[in-house]
N, C-alpha and C. Protein backbone atom coordinates (compact mmCIF):
# COMPACT_ATOMS: atom_id res chain seq x y z
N UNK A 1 -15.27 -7.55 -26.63
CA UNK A 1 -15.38 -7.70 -25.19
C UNK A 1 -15.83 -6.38 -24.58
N UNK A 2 -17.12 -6.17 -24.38
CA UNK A 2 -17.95 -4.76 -23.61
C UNK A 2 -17.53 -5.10 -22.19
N UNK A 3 -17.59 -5.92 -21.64
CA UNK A 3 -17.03 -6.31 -20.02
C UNK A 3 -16.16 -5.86 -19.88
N UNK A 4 -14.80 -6.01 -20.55
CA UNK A 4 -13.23 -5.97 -19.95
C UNK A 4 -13.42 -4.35 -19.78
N UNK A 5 -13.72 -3.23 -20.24
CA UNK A 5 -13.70 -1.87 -19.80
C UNK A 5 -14.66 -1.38 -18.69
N UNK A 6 -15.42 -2.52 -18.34
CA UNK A 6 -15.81 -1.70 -17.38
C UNK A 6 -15.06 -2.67 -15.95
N UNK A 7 -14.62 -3.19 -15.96
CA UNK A 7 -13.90 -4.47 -15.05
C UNK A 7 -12.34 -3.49 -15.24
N UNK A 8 -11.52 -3.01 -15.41
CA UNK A 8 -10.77 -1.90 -15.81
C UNK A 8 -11.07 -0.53 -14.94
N UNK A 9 -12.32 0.04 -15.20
CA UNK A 9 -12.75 1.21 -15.08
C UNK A 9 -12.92 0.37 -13.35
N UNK A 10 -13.84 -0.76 -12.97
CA UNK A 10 -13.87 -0.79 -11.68
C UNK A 10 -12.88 -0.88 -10.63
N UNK A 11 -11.22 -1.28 -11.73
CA UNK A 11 -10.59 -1.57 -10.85
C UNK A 11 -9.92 -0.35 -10.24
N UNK A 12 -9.52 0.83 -11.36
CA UNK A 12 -9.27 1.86 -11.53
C UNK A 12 -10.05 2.91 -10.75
N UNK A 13 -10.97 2.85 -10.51
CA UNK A 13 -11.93 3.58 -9.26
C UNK A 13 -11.61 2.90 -7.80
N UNK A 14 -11.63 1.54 -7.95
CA UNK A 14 -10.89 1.09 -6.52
C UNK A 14 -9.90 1.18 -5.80
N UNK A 15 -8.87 1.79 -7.13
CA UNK A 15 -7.61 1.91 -6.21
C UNK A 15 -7.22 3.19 -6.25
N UNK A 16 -8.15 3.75 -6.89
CA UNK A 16 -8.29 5.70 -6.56
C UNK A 16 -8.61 5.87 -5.28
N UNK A 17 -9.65 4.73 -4.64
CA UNK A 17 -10.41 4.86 -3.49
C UNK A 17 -9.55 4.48 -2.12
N UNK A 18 -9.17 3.59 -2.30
CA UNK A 18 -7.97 2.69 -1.51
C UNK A 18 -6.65 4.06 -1.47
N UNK A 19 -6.24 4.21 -2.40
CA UNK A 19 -5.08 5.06 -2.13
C UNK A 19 -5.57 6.58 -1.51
N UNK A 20 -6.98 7.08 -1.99
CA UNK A 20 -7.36 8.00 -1.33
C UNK A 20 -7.38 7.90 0.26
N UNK A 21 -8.11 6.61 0.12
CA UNK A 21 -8.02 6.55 2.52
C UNK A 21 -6.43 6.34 2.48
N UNK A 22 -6.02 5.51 2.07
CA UNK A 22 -4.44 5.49 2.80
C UNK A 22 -3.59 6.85 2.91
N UNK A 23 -3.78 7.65 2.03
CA UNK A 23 -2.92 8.92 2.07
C UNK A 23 -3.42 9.56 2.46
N UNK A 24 -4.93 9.52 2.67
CA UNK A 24 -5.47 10.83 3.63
C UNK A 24 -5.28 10.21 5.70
N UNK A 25 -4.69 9.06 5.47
CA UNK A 25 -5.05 8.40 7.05
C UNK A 25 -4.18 9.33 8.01
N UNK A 26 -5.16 9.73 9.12
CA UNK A 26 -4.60 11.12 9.85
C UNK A 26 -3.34 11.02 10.54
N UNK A 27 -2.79 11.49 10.77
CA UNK A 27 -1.12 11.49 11.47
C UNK A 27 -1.33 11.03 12.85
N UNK A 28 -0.88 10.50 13.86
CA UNK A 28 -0.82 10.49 14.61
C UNK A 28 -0.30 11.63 16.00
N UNK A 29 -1.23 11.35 16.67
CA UNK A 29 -0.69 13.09 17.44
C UNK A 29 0.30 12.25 18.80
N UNK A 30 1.14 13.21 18.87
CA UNK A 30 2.03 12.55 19.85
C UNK A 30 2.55 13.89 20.60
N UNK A 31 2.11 13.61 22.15
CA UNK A 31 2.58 15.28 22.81
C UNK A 31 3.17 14.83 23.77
N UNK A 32 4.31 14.34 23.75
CA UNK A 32 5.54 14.54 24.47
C UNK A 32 6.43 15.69 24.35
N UNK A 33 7.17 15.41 25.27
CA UNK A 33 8.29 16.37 25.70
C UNK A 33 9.43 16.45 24.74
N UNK A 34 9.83 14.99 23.88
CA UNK A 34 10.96 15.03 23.37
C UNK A 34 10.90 14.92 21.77
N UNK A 35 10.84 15.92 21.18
CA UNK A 35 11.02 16.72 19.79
C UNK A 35 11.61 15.68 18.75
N UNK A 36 12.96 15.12 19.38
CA UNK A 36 13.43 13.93 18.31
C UNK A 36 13.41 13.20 18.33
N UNK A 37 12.49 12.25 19.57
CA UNK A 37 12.30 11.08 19.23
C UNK A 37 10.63 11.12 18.87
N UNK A 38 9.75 12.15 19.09
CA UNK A 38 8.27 12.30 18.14
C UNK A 38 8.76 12.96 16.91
N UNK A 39 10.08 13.45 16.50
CA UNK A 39 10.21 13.58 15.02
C UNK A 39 10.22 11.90 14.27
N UNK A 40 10.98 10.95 15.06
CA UNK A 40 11.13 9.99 14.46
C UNK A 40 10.51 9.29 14.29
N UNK A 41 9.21 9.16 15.53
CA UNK A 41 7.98 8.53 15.70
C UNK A 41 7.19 9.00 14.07
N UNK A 42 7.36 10.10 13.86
CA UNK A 42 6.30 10.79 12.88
C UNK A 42 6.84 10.20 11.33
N UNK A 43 8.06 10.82 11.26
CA UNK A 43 8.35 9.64 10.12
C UNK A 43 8.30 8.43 10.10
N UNK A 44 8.66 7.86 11.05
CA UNK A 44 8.21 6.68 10.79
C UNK A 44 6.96 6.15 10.18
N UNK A 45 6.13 6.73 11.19
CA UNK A 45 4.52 6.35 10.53
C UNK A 45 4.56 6.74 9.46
N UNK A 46 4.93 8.09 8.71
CA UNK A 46 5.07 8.59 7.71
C UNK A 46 5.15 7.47 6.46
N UNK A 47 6.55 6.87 6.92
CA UNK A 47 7.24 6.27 5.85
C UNK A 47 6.13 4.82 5.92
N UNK A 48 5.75 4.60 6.57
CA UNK A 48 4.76 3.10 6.96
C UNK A 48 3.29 3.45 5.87
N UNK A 49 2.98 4.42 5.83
CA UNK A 49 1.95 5.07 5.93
C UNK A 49 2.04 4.88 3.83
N UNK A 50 3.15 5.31 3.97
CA UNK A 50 3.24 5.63 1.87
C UNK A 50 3.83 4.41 1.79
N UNK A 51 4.33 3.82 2.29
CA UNK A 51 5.03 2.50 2.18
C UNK A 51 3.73 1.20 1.59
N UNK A 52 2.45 1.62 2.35
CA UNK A 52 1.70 0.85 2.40
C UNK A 52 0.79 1.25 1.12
N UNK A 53 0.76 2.45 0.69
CA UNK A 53 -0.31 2.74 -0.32
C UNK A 53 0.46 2.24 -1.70
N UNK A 54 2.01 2.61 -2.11
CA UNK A 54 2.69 2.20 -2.84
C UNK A 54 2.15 0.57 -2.83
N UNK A 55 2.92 -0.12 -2.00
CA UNK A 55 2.49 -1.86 -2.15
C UNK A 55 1.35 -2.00 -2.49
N UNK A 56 0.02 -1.53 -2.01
CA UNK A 56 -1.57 -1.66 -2.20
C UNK A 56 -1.88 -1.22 -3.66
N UNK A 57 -1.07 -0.72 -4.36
CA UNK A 57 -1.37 -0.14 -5.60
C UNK A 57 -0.76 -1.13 -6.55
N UNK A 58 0.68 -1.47 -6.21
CA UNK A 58 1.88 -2.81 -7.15
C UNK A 58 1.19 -4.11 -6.89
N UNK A 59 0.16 -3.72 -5.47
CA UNK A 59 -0.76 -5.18 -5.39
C UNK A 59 -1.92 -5.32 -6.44
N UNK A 60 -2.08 -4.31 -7.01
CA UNK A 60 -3.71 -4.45 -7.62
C UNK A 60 -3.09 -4.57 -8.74
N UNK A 61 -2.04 -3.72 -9.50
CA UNK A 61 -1.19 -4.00 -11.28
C UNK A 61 -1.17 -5.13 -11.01
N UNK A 62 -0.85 -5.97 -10.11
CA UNK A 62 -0.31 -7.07 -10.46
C UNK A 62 -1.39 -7.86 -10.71
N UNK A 63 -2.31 -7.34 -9.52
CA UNK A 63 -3.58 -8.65 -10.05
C UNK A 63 -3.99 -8.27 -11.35
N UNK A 64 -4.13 -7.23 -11.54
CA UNK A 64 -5.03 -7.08 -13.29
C UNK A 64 -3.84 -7.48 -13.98
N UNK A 65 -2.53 -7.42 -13.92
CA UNK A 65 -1.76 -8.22 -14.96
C UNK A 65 -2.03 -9.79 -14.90
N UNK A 66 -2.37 -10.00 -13.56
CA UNK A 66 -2.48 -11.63 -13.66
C UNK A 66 -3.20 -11.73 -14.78
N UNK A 67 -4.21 -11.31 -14.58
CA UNK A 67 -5.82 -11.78 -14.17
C UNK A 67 -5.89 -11.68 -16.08
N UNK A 68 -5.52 -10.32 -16.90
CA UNK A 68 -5.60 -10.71 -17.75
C UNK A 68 -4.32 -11.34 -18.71
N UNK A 69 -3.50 -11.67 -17.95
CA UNK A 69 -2.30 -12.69 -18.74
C UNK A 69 -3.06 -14.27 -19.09
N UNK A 70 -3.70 -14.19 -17.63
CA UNK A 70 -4.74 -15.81 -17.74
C UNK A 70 -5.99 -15.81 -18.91
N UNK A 71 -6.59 -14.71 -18.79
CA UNK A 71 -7.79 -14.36 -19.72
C UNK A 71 -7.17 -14.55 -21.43
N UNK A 72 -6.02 -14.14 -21.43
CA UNK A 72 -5.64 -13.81 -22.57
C UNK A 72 -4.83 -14.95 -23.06
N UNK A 73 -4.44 -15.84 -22.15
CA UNK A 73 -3.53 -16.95 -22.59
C UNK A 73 -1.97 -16.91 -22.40
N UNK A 74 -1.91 -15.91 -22.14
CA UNK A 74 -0.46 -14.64 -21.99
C UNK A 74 0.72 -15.37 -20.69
N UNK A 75 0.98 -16.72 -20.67
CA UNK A 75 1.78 -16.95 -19.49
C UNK A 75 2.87 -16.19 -18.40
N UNK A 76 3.23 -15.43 -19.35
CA UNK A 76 4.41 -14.76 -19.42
C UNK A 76 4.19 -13.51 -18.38
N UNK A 77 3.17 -13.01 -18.89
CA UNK A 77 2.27 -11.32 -18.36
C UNK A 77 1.82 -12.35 -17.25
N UNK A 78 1.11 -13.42 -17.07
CA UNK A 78 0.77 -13.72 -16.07
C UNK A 78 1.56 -13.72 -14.72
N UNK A 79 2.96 -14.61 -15.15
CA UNK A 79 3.70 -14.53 -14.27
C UNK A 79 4.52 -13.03 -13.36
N UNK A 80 4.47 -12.41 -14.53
CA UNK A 80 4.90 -10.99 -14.37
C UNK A 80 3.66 -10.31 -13.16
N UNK A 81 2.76 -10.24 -13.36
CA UNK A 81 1.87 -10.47 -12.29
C UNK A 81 1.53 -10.65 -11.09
N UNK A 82 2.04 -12.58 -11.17
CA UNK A 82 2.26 -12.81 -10.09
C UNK A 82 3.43 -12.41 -8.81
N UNK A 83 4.50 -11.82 -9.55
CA UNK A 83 5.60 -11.53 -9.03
C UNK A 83 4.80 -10.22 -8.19
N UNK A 84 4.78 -9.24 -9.42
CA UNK A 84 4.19 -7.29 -8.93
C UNK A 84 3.47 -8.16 -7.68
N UNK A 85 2.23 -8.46 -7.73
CA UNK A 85 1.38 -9.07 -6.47
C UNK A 85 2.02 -9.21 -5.46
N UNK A 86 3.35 -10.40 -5.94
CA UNK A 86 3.40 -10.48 -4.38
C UNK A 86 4.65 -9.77 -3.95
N UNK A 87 5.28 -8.72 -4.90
CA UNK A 87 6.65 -7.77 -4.22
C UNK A 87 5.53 -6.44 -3.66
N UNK A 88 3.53 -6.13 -4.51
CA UNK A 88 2.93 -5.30 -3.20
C UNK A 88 2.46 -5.81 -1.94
N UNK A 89 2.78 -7.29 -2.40
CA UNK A 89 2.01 -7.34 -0.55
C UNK A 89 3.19 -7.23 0.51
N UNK A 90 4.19 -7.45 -0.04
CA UNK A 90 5.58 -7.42 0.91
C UNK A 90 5.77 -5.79 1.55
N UNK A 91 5.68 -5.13 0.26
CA UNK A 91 5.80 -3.74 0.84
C UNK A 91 4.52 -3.05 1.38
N UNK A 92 3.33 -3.96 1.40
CA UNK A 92 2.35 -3.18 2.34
C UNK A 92 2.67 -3.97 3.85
N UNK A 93 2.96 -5.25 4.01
CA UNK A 93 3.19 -5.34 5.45
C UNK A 93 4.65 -4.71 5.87
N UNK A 94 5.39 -4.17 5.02
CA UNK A 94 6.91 -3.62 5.78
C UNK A 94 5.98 -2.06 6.19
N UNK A 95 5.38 -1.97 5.44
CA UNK A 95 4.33 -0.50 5.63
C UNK A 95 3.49 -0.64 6.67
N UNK A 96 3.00 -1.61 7.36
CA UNK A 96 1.90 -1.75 8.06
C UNK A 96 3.28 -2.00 9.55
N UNK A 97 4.30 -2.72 9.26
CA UNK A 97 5.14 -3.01 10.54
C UNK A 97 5.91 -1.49 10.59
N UNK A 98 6.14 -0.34 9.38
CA UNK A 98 6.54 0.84 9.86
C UNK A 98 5.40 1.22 11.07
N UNK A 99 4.23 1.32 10.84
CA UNK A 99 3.27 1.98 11.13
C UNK A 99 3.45 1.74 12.47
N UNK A 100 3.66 0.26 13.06
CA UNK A 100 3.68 -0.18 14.17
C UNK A 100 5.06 0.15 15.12
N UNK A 101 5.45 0.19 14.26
CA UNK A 101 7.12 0.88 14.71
C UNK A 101 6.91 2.17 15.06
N UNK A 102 6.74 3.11 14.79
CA UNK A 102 6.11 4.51 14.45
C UNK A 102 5.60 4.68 15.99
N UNK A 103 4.10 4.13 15.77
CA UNK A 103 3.38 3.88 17.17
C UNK A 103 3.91 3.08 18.36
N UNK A 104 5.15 2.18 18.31
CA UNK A 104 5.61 1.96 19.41
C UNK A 104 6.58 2.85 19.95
N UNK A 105 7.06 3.69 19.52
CA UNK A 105 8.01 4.71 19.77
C UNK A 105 7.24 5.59 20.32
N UNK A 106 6.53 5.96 20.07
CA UNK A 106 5.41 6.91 20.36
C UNK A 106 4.54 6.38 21.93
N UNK A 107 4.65 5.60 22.14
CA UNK A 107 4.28 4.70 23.18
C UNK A 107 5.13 4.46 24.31
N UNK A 108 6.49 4.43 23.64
CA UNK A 108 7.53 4.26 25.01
C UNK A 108 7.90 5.24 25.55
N UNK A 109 7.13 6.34 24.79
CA UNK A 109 8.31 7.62 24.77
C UNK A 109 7.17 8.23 25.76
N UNK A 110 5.94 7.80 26.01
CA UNK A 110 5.10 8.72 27.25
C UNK A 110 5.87 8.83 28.56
């Protein structure tokens, strides 16, 4: 199989790429007056922010575990798979609702 390494290698560049924008995504600037509630604003996003690249990454193992549990006949790895998949998509939207949390604090607090 000459395919399966480069289907590997593409996926493996994709989520170099993907996790590169997510961890480089710029902070949010917040210039208020009050120090601890834009400390909390900041972690928050913070934690939203890695919350989401983590899941986006347990999302892609999982698909290439699917993907070749099915290829391979492998039920088992498949299912294993399907699970990783969908425990990263859970933790990219708790990551995407930090984010929003983050930015609503940051919002009330003008």
């Amino acid at each position: 199989m000459r395919v399966f390494p480069w289907i590997v290698a593409g996926i493996g560049i994709g989520l170099g790429a993907t996790l590169l924008l997510l961890l480089n995504e710029p902070e949010a600037e917040y210039a208020t007056g009050y120090d601890g509630v834009e400390d909390a604003a900041r972690k928050t996003f913070r934690w939203g922010t890695k919350s989401r690249a983590k899941g986006t990454a347990e999302s892609v193992v999982g698909a290439v575990k699917e993907g070749v549990g099915r290829i391979t006949g492998n039920e088992q790895l498949a299912g294993e798979g399907s699970v990783e998949r969908a425990a990263g998509d859970v933790k990219d939207a708790a990551g995407t609702a930090g984010q929003a949390v983050g930015q609503t604090i940051h919002d009330l607090n003008r």
